[in-house]
Protein backbone atom coordinates (compact mmCIF):
# COMPACT_ATOMS: atom_id res chain seq x y z
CA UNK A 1 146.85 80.65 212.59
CA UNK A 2 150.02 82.64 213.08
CA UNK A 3 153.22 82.44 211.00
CA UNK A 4 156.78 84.38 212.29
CA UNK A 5 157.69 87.17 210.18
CA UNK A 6 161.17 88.44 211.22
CA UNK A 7 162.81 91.55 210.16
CA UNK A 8 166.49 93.27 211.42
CA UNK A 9 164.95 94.76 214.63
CA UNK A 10 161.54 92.56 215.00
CA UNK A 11 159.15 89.78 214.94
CA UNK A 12 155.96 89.86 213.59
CA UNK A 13 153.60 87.72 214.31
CA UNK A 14 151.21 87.62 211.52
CA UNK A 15 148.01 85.84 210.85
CA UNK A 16 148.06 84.11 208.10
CA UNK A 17 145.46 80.95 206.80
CA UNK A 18 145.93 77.91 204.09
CA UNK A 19 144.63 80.46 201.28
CA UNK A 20 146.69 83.11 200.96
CA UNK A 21 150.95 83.04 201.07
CA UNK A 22 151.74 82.34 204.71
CA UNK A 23 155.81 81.91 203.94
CA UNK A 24 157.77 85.23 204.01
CA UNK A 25 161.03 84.36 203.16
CA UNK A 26 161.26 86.79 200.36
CA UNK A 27 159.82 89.33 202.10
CA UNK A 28 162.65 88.99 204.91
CA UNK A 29 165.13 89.12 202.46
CA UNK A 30 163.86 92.55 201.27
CA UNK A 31 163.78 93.49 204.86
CA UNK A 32 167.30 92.52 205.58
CA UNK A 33 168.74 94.78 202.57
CA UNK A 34 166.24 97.34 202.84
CA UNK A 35 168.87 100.24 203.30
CA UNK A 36 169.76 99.81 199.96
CA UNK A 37 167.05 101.34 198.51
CA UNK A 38 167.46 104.46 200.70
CA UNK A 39 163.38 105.47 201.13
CA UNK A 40 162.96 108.28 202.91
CA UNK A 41 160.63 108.81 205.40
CA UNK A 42 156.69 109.41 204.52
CA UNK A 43 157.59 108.09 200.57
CA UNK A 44 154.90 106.73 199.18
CA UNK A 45 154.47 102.68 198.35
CA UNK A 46 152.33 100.56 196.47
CA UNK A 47 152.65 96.63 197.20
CA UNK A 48 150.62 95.29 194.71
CA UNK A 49 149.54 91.57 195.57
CA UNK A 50 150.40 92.54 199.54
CA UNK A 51 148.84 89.15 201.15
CA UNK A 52 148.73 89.17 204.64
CA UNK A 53 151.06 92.60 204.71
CA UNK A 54 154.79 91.64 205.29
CA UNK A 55 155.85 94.28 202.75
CA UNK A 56 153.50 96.66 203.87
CA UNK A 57 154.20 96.33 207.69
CA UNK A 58 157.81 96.42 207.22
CA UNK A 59 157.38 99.72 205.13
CA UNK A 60 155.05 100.85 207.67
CA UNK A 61 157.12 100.40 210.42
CA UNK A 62 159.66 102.72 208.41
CA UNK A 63 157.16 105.92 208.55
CA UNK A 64 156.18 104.82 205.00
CA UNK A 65 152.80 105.39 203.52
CA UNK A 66 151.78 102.32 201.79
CA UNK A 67 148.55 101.42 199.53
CA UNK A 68 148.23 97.72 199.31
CA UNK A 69 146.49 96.28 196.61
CA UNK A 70 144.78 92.51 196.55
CA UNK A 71 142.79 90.32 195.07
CA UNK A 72 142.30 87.66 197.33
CA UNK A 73 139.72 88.60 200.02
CA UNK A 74 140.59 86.04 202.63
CA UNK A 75 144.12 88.09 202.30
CA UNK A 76 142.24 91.18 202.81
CA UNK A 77 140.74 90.39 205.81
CA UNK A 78 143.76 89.20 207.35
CA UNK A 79 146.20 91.86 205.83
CA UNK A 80 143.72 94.02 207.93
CA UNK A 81 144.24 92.56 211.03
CA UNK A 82 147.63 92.91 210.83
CA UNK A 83 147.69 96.11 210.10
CA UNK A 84 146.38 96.93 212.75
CA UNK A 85 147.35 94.53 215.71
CA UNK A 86 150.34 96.33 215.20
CA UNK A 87 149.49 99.88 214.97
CA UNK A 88 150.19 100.83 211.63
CA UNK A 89 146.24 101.76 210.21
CA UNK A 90 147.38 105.37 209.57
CA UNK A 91 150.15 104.49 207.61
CA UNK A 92 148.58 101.27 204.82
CA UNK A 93 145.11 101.46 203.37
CA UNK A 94 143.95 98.45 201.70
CA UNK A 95 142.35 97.76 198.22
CA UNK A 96 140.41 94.67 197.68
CA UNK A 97 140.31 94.80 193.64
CA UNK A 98 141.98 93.66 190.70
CA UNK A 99 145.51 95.94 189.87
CA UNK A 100 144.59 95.49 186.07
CA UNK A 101 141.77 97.03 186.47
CA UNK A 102 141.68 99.08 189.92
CA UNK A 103 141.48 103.05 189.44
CA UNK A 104 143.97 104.86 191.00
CA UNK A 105 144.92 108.43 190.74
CA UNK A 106 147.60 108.65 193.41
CA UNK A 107 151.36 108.51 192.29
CA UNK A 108 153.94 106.95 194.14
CA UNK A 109 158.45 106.67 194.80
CA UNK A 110 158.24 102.76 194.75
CA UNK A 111 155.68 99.74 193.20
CA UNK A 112 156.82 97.01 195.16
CA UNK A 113 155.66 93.11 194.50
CA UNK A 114 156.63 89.21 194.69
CA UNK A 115 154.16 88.71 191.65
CA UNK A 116 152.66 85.34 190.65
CA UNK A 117 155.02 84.08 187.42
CA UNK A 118 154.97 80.64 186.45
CA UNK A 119 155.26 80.72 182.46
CA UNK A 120 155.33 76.98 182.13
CA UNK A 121 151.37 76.73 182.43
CA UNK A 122 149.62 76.08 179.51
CA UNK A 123 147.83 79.52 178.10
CA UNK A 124 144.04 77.32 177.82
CA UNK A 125 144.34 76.03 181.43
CA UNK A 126 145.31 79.80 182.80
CA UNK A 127 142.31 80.99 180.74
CA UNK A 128 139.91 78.01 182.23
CA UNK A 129 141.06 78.87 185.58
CA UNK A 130 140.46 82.71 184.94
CA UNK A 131 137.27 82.61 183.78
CA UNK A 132 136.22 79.63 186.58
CA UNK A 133 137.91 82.06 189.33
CA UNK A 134 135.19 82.47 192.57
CA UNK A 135 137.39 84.70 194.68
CA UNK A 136 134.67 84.55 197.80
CA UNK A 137 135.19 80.62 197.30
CA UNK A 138 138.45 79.93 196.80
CA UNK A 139 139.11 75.90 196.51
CA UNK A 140 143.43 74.95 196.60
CA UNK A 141 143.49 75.09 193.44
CA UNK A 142 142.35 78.58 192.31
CA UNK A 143 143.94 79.83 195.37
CA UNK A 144 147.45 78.35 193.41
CA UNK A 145 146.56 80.02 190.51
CA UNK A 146 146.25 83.57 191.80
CA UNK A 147 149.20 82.88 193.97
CA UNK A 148 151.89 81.41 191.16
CA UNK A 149 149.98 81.92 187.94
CA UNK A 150 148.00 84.41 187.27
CA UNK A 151 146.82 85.86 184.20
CA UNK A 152 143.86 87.75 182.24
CA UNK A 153 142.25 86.38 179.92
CA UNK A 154 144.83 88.39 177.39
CA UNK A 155 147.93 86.52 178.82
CA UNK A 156 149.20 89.61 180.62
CA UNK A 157 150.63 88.30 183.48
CA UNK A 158 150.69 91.11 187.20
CA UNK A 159 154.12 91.85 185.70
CA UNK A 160 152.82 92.82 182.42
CA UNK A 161 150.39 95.33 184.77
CA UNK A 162 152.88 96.25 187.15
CA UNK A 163 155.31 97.93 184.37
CA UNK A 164 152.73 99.07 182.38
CA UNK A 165 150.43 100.97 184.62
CA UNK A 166 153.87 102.11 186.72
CA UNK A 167 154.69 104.79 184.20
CA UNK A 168 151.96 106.56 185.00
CA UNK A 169 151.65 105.39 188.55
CA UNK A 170 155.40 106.25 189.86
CA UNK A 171 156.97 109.59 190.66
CA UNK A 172 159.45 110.87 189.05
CA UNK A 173 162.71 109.17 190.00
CA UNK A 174 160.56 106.94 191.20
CA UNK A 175 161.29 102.90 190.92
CA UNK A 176 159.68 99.54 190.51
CA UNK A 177 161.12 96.56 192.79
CA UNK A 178 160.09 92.96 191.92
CA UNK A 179 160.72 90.34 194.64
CA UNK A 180 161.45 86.05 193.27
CA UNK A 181 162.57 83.32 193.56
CA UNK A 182 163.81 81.02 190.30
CA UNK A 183 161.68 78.02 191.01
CA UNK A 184 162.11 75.25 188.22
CA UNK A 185 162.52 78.16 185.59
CA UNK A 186 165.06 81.96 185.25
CA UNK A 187 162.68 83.90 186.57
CA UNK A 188 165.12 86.12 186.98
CA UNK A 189 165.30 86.72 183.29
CA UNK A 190 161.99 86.36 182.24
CA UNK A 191 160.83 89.61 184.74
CA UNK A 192 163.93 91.18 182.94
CA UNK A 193 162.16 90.64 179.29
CA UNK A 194 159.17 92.13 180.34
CA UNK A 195 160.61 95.08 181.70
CA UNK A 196 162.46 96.11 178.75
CA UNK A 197 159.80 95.23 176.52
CA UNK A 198 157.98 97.60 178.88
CA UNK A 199 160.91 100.90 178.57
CA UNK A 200 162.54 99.61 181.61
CA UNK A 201 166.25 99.76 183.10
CA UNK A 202 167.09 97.16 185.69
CA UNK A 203 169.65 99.57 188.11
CA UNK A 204 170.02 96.93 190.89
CA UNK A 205 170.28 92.98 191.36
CA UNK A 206 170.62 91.89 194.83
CA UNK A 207 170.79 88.15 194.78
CA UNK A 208 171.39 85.36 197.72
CA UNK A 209 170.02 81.96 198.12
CA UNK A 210 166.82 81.02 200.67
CA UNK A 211 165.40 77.51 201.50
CA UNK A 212 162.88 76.33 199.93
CA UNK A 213 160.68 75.75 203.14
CA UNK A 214 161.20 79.58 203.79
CA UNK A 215 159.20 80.68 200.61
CA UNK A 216 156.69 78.13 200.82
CA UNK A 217 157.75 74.60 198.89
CA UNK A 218 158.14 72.32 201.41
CA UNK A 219 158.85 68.80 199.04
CA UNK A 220 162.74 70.10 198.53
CA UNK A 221 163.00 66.96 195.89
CA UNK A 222 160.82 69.75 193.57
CA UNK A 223 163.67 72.61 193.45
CA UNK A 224 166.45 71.56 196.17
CA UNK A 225 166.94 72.73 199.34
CA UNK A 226 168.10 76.17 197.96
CA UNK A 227 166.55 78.52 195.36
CA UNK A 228 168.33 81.68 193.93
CA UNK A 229 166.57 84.91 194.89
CA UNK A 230 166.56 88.25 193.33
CA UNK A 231 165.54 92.20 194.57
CA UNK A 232 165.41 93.72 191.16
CA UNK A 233 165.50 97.47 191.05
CA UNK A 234 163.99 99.26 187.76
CA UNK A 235 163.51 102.80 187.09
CA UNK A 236 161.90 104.29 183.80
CA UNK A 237 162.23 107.16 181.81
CA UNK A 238 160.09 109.24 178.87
């Protein structure tokens, strides 16, 4: 199936299926205030946890070289296709693998993701899910997991990953940009705790409000019709 993705100057049509994240509302809010993060053509992007590609498209469609990195397959596949139904194969390559774990000896100006965070599930059911994951046969519920809660076996969470592995991943000068939404819990602030735990400065908050519906709860009596959203900016230093 296809699911609208619209940016300032365009459409996208993406394919997107019940398994991976087919809402892109936070991904349209990064594309609506993308001049504030003043990327230059041919920088170099990692999305990390880039679905079907709305980040990576976006950026692509900027003259940006982007890696994606995911571990759903299904996403894989259809990232792919998106990539290129629209032309953009020279500009994303695509890793199917685990960002804990993945090798990667490539640095880059930005580590952009909307990572799974949900800190409210309990630490034994994360862990049964983790070690019960079948990523070639995903059922609803593992396919929530990876999407909203995922963790290793440790408790790192991607975030824990993301800011770790980013100081030797980004340029110099270069930044880390989380995407989310505060669904039922500050989000906001608990992405903030990691990154200073991590050595991080948070140099930019842009916040606004979405629907619900547009980042993929559709029973508004959960959150509202409104949740707060947040582009935070980091950048680290030695």
């Amino acid at each position: 199936m296809l699911q609208d993705f619209q940016t300032p100057d365009f459409t996208y049509r993406l394919h997107v299926d019940q398994l991976v994240c087919n809402k892109f509302g936070l991904a349209e809010f990064f594309a609506y205030n993308f001049e504030e993060f003043r990327l230059l053509p041919l920088s170099r992007v990692l999305d990390v946890g880039c679905g079907v590609g709305p980040f990576s498209i976006f950026l692509a469609s900027q003259n940006i070289h982007v890696t994606g990195v995911e571990i759903n397959p299904k996403a894989v596949g259809l990232c792919r296709m998106n990539v290129e139904k629209y032309g953009f194969s020279s500009l994303v390559s695509l890793l199917e693998d685990d960002f804990s774990s993945v090798y990667m000896h490539d640095t880059f100006d930005i580590i952009i993701s909307n990572p799974p965070i949900d800190p409210t599930l309990p630490l034994d059911d994360m862990n049964c899910l983790a070690q019960d994951l079948n990523l070639h046969h995903l059922t609803p519920r593992t396919f929530s997991y990876i999407t909203n809660s995922w963790h290793d076996l440790h408790g790192k969470e991607l975030c824990d990953y993301i800011f770790l592995r980013g100081k030797k991943l980004l340029s110099k000068n270069g930044n880390v940009i989380i995407i989310c939404g505060n669904t039922g819990y500050d989000i906001r602030q608990h992405v903030c705790s990691k990154a200073y735990f991590y050595g991080y400065q948070l140099i930019n908050d842009i916040k606004t409000f979405l629907s619900t519906v547009s980042v993929g709860i559709n029973d508004s009596r959960l959150f509202g019709e409104l949740i707060e959203a947040h582009i935070l900016v980091y950048s680290y230093s030695l």
